[in-house]
Protein backbone atom coordinates (compact mmCIF):
# COMPACT_ATOMS: atom_id res chain seq x y z
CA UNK A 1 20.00 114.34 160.20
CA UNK A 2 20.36 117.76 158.39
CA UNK A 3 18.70 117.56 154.34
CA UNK A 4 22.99 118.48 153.18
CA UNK A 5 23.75 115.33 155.55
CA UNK A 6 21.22 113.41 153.88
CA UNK A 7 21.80 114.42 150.36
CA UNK A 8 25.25 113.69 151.05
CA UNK A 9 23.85 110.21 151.79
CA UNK A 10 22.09 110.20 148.18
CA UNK A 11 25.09 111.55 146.64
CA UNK A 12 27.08 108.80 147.95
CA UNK A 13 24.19 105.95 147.09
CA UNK A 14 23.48 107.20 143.82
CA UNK A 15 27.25 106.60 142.77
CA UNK A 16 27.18 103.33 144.08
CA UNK A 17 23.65 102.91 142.19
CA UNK A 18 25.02 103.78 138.43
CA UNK A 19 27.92 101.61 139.47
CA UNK A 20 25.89 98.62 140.22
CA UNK A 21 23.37 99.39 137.03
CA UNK A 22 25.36 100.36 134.69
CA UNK A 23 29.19 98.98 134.61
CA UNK A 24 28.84 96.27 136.94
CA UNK A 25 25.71 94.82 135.44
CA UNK A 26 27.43 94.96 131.78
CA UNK A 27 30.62 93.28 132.96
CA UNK A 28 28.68 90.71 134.90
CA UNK A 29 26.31 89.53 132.06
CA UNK A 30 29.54 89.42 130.20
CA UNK A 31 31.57 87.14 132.93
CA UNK A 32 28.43 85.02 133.86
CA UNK A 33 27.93 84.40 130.32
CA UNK A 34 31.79 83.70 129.76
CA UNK A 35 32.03 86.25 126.81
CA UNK A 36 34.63 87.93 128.72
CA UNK A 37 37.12 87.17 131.74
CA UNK A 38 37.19 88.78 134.66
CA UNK A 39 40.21 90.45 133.84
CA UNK A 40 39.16 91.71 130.69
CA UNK A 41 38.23 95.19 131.23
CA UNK A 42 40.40 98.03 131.09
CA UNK A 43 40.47 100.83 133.22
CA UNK A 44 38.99 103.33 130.66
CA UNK A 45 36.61 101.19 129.25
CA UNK A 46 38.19 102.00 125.85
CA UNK A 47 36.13 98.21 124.98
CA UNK A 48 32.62 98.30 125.10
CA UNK A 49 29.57 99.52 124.01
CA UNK A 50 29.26 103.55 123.48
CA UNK A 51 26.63 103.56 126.21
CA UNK A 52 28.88 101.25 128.58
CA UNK A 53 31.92 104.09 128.26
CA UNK A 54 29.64 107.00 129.07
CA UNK A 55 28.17 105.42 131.96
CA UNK A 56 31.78 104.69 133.18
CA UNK A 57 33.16 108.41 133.00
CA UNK A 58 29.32 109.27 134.26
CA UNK A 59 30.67 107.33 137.53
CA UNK A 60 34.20 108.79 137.52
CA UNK A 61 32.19 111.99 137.32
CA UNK A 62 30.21 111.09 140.46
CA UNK A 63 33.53 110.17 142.26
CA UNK A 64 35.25 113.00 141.23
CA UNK A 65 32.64 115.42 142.30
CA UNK A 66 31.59 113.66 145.73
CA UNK A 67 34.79 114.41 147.98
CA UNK A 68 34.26 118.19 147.33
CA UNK A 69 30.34 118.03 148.30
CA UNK A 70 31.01 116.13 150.81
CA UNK A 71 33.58 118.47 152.12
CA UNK A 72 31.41 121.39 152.16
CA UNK A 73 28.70 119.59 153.80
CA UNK A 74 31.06 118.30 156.68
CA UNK A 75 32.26 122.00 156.85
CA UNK A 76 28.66 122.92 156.95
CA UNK A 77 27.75 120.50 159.26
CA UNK A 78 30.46 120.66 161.86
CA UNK A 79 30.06 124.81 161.96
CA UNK A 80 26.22 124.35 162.35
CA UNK A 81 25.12 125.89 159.47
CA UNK A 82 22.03 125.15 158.60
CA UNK A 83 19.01 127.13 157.03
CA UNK A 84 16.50 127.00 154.14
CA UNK A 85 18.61 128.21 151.30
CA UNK A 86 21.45 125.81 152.48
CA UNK A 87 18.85 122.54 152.15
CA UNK A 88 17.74 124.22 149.13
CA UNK A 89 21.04 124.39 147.36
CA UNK A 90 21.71 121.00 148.81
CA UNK A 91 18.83 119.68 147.22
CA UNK A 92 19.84 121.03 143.60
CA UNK A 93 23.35 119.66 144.09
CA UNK A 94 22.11 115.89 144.23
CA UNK A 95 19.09 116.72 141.77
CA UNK A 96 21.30 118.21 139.42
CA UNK A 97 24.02 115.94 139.64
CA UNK A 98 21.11 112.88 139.01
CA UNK A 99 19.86 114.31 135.84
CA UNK A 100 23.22 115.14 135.01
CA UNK A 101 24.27 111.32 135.45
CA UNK A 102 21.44 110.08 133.46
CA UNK A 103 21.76 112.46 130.23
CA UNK A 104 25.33 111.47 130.36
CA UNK A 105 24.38 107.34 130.17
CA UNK A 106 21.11 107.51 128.18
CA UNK A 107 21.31 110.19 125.39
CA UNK A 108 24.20 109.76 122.70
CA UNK A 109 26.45 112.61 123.02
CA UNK A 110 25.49 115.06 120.90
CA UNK A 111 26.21 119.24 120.97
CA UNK A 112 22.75 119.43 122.74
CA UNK A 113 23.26 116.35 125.09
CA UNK A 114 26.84 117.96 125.86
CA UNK A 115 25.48 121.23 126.72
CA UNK A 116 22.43 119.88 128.65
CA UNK A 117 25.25 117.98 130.69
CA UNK A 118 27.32 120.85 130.96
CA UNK A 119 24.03 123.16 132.07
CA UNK A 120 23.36 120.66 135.24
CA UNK A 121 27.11 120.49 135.95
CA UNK A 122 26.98 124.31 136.09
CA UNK A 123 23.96 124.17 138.42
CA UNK A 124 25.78 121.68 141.28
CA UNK A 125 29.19 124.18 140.80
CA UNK A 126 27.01 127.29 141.11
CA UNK A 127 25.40 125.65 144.35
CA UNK A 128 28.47 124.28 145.92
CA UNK A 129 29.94 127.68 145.52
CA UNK A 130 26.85 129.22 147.11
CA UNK A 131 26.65 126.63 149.94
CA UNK A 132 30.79 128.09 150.51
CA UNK A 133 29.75 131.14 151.07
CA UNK A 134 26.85 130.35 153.12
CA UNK A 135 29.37 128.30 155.21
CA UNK A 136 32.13 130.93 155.56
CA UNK A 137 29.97 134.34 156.10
């Protein structure tokens, strides 16, 4: 397996992970402890804790941003691309896209913990671009 393939893999596990942590633990405890129905969560998370909201756009985030990755790295993948500085930018993509996750759920959003987030976001686009043109030349 190729380190793009495999940080595809993380890519994929880690939204699955802040899933499971983060919404579907909260609306569990909630259910189990039958302080909520089943039913009782909206799609937006508009009700809940601050923390529960950002950690549900932090997983929209993931889910919005995984198709594309995962496109390039199929592209990648399927051409036979592969080199150092392709695993490398691979590599930043998932590790910036991590830390991007977890400033997003943990920190309160302030001007710094917005720019922090929008620094890391920066770094995946800046590598996804990089990995195109790595793909296409």
């Amino acid at each position: 397996m190729t380190l793009p393939l495999l940080t595809l893999l993380g890519f994929a596990a880690w939204t699955l992970i802040i899933l499971a942590a983060t919404v579907g633990v909260h609306r569990w405890r909630l259910i189990l402890t039958k302080r909520a129905a089943i039913d009782a969560f909206p799609a937006d998370a508009s009700n809940g804790p601050d923390w529960y909201q950002r950690a549900t756009r932090a997983h929209l985030n993931c889910v919005e941003n995984l198709p594309v990755y995962a496109a390039i790295v199929l592209v990648a993948t399927l051409l036979g691309r592969h080199g150092q500085l392709l695993d490398t930018l691979a590599v930043a993509v998932l590790c910036a896209r991590i830390c991007q996750t977890l400033v997003h759920v943990v920190f309160v959003q302030t001007a710094r913990a917005v720019s922090y987030r929008f620094s890391l976001f920066s770094v995946q686009l800046l590598a996804m671009l990089w990995m195109i043109v790595l793909v296409v030349e």
